[in-house]
C-alpha atoms as a PDB file:
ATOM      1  CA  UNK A   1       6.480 -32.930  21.655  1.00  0.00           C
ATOM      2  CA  UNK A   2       6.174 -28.983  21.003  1.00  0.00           C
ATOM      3  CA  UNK A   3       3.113 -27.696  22.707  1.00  0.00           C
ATOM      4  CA  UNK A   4       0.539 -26.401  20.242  1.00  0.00           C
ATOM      5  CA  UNK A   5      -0.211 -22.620  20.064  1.00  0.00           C
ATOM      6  CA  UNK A   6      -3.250 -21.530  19.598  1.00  0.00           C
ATOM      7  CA  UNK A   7      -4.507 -17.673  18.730  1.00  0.00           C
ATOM      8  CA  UNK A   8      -7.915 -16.387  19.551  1.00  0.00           C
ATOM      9  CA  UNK A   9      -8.982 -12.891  18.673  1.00  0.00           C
ATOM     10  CA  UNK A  10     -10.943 -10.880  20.954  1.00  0.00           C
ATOM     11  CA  UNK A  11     -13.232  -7.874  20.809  1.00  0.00           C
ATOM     12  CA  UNK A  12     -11.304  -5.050  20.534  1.00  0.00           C
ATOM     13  CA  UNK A  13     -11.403  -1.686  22.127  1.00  0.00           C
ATOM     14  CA  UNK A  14     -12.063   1.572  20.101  1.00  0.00           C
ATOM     15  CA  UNK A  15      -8.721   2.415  18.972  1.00  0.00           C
ATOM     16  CA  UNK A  16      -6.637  -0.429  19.825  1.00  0.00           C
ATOM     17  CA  UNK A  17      -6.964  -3.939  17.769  1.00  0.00           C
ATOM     18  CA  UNK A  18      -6.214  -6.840  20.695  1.00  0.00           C
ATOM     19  CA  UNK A  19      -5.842 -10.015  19.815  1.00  0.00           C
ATOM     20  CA  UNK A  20      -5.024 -13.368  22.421  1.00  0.00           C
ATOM     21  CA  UNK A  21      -1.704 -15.543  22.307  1.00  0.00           C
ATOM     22  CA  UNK A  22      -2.670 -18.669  23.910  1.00  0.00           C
ATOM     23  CA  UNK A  23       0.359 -21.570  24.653  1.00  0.00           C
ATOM     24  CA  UNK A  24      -1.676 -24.836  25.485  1.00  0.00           C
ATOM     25  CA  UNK A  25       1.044 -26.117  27.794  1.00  0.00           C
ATOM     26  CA  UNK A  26       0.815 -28.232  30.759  1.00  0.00           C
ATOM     27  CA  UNK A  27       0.788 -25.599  33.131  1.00  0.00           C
ATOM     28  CA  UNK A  28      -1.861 -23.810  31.459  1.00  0.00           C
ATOM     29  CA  UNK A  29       0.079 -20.697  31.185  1.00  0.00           C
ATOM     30  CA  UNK A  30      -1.834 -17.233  31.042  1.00  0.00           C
ATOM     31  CA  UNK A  31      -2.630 -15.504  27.615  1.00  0.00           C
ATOM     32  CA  UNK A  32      -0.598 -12.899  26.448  1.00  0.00           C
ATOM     33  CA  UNK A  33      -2.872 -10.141  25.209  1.00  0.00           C
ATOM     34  CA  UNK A  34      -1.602  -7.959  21.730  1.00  0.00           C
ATOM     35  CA  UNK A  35      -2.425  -4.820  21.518  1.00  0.00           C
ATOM     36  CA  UNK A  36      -1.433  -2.390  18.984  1.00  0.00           C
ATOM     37  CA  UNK A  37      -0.988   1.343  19.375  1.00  0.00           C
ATOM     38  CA  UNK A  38      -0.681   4.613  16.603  1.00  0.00           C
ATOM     39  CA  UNK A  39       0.368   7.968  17.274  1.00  0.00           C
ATOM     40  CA  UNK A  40      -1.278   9.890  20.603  1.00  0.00           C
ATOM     41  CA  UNK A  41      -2.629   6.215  21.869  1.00  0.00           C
ATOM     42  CA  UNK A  42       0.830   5.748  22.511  1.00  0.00           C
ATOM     43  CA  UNK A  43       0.824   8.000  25.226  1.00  0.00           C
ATOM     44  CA  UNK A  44      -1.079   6.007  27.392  1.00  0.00           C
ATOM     45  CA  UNK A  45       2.184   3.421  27.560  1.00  0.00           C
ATOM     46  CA  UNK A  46       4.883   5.762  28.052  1.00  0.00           C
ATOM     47  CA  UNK A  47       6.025   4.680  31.335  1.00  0.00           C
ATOM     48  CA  UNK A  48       6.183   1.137  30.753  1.00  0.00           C
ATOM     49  CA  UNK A  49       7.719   1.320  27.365  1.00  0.00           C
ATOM     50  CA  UNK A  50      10.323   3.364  28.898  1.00  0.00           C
ATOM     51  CA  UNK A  51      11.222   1.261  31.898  1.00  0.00           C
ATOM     52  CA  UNK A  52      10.757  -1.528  29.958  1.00  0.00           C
ATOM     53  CA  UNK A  53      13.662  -0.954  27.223  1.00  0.00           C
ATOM     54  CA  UNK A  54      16.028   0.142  30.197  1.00  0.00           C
ATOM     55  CA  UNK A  55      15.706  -3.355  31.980  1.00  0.00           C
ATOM     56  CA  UNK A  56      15.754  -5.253  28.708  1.00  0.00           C
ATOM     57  CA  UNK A  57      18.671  -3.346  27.316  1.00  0.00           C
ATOM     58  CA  UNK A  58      20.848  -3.645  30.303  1.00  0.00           C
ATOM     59  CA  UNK A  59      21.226  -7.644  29.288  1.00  0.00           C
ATOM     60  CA  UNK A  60      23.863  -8.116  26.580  1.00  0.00           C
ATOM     61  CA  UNK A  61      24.679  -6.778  23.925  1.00  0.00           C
ATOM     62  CA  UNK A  62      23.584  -3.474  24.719  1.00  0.00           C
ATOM     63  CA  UNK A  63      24.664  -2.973  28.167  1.00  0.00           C
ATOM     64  CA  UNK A  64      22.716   0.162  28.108  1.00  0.00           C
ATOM     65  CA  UNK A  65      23.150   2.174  31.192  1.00  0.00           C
ATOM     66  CA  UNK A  66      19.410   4.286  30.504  1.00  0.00           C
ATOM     67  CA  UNK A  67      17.295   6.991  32.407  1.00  0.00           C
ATOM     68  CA  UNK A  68      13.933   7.601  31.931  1.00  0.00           C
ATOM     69  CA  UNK A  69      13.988  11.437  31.089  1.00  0.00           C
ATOM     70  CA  UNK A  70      15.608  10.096  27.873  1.00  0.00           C
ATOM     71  CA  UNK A  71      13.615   6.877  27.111  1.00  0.00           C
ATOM     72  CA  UNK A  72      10.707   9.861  27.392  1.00  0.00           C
ATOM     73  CA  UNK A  73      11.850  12.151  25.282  1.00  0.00           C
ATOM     74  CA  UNK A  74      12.946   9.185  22.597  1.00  0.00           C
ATOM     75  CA  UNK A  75       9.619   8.019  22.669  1.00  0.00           C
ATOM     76  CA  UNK A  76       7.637  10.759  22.492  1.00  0.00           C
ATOM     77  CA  UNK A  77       8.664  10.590  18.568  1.00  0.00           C
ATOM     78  CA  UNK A  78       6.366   7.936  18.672  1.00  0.00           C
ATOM     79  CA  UNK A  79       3.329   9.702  20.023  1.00  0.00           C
ATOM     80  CA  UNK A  80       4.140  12.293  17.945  1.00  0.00           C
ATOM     81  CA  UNK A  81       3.566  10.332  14.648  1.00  0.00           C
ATOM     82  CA  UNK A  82       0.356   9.258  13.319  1.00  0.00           C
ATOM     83  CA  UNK A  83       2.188   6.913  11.423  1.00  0.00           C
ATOM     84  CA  UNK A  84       3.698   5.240  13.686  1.00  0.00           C
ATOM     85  CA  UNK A  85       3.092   2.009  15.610  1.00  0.00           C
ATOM     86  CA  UNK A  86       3.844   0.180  19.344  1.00  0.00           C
ATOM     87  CA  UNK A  87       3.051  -3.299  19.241  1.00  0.00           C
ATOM     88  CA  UNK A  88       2.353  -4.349  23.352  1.00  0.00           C
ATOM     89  CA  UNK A  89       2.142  -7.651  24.667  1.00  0.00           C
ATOM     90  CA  UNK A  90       0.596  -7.223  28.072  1.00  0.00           C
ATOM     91  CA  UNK A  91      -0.344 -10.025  30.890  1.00  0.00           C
ATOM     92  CA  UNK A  92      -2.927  -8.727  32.660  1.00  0.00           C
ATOM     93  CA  UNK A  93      -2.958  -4.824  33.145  1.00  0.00           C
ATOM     94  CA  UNK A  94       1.019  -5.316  33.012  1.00  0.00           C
ATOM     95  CA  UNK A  95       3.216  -4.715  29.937  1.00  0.00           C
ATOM     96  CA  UNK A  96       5.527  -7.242  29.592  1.00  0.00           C
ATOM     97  CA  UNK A  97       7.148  -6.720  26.480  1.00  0.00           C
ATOM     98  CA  UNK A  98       6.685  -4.214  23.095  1.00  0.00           C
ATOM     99  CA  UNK A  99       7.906  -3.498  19.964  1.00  0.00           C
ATOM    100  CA  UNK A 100       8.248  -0.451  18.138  1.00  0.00           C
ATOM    101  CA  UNK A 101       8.100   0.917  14.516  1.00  0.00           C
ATOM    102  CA  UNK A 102       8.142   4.439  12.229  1.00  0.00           C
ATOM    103  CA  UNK A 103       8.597   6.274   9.317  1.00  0.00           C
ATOM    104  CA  UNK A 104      12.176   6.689   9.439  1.00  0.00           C
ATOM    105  CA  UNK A 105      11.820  10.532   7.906  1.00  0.00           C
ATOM    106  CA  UNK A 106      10.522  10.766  11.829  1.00  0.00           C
ATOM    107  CA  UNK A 107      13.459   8.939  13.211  1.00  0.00           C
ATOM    108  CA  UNK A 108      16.511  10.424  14.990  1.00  0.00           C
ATOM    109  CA  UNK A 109      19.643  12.014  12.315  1.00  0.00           C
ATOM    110  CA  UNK A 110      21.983   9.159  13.283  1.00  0.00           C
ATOM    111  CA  UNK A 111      19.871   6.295  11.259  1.00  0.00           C
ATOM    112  CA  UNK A 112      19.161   8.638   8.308  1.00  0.00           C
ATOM    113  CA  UNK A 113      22.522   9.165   6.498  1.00  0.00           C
ATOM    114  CA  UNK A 114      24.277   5.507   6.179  1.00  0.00           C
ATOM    115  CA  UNK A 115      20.677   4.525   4.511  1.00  0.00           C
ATOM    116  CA  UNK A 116      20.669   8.117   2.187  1.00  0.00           C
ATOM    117  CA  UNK A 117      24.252   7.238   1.195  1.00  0.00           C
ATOM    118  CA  UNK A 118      23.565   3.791   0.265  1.00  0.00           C
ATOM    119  CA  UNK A 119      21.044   5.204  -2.241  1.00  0.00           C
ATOM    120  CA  UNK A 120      17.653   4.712   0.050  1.00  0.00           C
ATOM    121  CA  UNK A 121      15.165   7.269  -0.250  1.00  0.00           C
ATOM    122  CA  UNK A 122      15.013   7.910   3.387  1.00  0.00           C
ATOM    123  CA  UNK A 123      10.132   8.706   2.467  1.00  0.00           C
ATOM    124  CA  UNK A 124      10.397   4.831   1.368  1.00  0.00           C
ATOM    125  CA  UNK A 125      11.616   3.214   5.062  1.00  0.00           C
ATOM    126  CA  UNK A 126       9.570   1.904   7.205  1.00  0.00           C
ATOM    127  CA  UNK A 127      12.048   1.816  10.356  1.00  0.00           C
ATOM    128  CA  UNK A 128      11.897  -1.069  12.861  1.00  0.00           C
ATOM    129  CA  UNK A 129      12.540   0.339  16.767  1.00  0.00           C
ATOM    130  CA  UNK A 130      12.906  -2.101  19.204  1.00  0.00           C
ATOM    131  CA  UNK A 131      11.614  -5.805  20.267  1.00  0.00           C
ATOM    132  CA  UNK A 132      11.676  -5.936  24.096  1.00  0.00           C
ATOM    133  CA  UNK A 133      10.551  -8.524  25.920  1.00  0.00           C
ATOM    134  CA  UNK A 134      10.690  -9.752  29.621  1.00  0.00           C
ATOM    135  CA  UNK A 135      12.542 -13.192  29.921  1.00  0.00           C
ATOM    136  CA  UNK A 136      10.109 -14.942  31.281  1.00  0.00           C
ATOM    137  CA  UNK A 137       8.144 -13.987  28.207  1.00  0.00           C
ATOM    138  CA  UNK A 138      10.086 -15.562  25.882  1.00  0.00           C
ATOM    139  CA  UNK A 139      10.213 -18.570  23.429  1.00  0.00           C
ATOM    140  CA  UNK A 140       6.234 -18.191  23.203  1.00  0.00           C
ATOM    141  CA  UNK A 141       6.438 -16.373  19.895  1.00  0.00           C
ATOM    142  CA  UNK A 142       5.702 -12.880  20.629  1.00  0.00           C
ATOM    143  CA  UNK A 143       9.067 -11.760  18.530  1.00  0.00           C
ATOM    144  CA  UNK A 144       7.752 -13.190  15.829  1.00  0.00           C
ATOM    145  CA  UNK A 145       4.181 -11.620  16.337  1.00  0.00           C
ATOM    146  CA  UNK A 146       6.126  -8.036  16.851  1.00  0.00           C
ATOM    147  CA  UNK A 147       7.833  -8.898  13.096  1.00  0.00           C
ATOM    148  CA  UNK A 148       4.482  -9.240  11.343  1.00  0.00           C
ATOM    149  CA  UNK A 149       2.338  -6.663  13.923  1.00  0.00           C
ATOM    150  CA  UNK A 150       5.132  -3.914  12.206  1.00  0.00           C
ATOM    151  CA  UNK A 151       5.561  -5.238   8.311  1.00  0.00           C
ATOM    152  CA  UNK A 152       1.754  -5.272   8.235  1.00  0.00           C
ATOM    153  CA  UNK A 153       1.642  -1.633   9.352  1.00  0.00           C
ATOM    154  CA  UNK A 154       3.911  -0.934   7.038  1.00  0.00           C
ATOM    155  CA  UNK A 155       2.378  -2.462   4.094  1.00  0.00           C
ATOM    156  CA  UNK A 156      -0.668  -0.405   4.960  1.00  0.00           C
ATOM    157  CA  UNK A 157       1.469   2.628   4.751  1.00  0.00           C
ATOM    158  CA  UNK A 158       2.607   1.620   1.569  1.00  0.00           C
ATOM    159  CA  UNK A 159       6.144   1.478   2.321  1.00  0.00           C
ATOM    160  CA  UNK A 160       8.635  -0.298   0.476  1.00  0.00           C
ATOM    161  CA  UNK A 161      11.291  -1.120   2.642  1.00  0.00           C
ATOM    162  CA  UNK A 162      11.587  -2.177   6.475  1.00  0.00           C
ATOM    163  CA  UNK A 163      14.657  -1.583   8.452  1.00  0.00           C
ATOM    164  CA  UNK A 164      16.301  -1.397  11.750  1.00  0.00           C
ATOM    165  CA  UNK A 165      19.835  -1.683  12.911  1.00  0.00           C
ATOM    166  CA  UNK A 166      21.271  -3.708  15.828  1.00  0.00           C
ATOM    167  CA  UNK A 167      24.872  -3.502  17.631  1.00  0.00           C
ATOM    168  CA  UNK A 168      27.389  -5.682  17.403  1.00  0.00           C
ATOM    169  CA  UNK A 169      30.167  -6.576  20.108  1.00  0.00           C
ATOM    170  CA  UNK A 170      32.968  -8.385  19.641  1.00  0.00           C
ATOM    171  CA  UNK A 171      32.618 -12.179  20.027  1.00  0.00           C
ATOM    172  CA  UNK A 172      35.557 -11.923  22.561  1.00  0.00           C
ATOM    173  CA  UNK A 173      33.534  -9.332  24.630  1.00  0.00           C
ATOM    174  CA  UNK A 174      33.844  -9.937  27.825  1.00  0.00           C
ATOM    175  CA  UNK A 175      30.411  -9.172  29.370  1.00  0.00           C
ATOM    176  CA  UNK A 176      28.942 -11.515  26.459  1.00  0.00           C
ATOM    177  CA  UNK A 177      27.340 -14.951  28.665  1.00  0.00           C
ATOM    178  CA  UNK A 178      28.040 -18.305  27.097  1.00  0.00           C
ATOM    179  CA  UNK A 179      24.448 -18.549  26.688  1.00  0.00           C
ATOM    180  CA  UNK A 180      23.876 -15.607  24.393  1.00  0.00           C
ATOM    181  CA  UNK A 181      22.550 -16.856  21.256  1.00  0.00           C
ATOM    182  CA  UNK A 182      22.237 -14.382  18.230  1.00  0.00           C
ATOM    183  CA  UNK A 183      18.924 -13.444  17.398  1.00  0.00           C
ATOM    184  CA  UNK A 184      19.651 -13.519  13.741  1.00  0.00           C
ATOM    185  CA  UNK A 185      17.967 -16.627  12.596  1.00  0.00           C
ATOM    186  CA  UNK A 186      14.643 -15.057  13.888  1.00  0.00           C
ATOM    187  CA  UNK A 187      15.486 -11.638  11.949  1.00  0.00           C
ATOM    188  CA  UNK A 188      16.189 -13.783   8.663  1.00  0.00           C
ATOM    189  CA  UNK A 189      13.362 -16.083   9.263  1.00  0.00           C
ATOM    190  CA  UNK A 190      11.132 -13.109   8.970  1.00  0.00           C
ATOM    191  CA  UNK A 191      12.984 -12.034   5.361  1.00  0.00           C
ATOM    192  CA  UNK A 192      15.393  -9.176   6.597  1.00  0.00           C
ATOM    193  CA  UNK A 193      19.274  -9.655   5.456  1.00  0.00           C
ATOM    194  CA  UNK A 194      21.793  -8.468   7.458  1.00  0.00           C
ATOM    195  CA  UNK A 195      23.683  -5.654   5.127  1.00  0.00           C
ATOM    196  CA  UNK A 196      27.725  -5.288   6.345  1.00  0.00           C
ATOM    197  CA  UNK A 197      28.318  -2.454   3.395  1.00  0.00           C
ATOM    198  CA  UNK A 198      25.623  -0.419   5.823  1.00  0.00           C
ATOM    199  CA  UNK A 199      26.939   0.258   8.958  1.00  0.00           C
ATOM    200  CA  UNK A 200      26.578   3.357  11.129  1.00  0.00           C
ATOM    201  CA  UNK A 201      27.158   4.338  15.009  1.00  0.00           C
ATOM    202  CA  UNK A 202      25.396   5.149  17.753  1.00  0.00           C
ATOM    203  CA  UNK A 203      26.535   6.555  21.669  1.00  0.00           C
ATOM    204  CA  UNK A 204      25.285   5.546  24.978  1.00  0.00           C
ATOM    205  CA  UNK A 205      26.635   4.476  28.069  1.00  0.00           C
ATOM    206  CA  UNK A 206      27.542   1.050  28.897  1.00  0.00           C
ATOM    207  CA  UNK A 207      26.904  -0.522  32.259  1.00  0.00           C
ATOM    208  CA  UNK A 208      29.064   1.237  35.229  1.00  0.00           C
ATOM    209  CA  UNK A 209      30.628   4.017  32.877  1.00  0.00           C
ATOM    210  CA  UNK A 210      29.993   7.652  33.200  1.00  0.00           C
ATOM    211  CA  UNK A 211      30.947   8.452  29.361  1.00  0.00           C
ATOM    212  CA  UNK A 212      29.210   7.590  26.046  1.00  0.00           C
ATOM    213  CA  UNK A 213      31.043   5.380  23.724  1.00  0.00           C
ATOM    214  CA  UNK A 214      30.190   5.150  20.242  1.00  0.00           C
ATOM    215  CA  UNK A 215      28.734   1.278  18.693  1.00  0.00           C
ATOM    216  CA  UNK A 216      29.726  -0.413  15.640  1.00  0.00           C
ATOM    217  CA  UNK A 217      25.248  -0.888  14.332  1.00  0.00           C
ATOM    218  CA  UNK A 218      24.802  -3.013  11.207  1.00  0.00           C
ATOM    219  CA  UNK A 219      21.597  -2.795   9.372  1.00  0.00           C
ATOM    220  CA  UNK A 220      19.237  -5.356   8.358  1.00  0.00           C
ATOM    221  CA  UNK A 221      16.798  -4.844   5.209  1.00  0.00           C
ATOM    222  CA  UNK A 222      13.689  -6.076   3.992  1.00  0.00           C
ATOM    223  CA  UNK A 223      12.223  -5.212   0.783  1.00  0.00           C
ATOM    224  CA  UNK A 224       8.287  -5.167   0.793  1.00  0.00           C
ATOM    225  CA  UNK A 225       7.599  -5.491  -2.945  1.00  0.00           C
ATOM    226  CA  UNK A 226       6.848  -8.828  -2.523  1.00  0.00           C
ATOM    227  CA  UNK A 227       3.626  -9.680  -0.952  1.00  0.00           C
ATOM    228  CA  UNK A 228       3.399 -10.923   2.256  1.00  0.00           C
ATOM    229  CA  UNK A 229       3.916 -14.485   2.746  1.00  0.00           C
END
């Protein structure tokens, strides 16, 4: 039988609204402490964020060869942005995972035109980041907590669409394990649709190469007219 999940909130610190993810399992695992982050706060989790996305995105299917002088400067966009949010799940005083959202009039050129084209107005996106999460970390819900941490921030901001785009490999690839599963049923689970017609491209080096290559990333939409479930 599934082991029940229960959620506690907890007083929160000026600036930063925490809340408690507790998994009553046998083992009585630790709780996973939320904590959500706007503009300068950010700051504070800089480092971790950063060395954080280059271990998760090394796994497949990004294969991301990163340094930290560019996770900086990528997330300083962030900090920079009052509207802006970091969702971090933390055990202890470590950060063990952390997701990442933004106006996307704030975001980096290469997002912008595939969603302008398309007929978007680039002032109604609310655009998605990253989910990245320690394995160890996962299959305790905290992806879904980083989906509705973001669409409620950007519901506040009164945006009407959330996005983000994700890469896709071939299914031959040869790096891919035969344990990869797709995250996809958790992305549509949480109402996004995976568009095909929308498709841009984005350059980093893979694992053990020296030159950027250029990805095939498909974008996945959400329209927030609705209320939230």
């Amino acid at each position: 039988m599934e082991s029940a999940v229960r959620l506690a909130i907890v007083a929160a610190r000026p600036g930063i609204n925490r809340h408690t993810i507790r998994r009553m399992v046998s083992d009585a695992s630790p709780a996973i402490r939320i904590e959500r982050a706007t503009g300068a706060e950010i700051e504070r989790y800089l480092d971790a964020l950063a060395a954080l996305r280059i271990a998760v995105f090394r796994e497949y299917p990004y294969l991301y060869e990163g340094s930290l002088a560019y996770e900086h400067e990528y997330l300083a966009s962030y900090a920079g942005s009052p509207a802006s949010l970091v969702v971090v799940a933390c055990d202890g005083d470590r950060v063990v995972g952390a997701s990442t959202a933004l106006p996307l009039t704030r975001h980096s050129d290469d997002v912008v035109p595939p969603l302008a084209l398309a007929g978007f107005d680039p002032a109604s996106v609310y655009y998605f980041g990253e989910s990245v999460l320690e394995p160890a970390y996962r299959g305790r819900g905290l992806g879904g907590r980083f989906f509705e941490e973001r669409e409620r921030r950007a519901r506040e901001l009164g945006f009407g669409f959330a996005v983000f785009w994700a890469v896709e490999r071939p299914a031959d690839h040869p790096l891919r394990p035969a344990s990869y599963r797709p995250p996809g049923g958790l992305w549509r689970r949480h109402g996004f649709e995976r568009r095909p017609d929308l498709v841009g491209t984005f350059a980093w080096c893979d694992i053990g190469q020296t030159e950027e290559t250029a990805k095939p990333m498909v974008f996945w939409v959400k329209s927030l007219a609705r209320p939230a479930r």
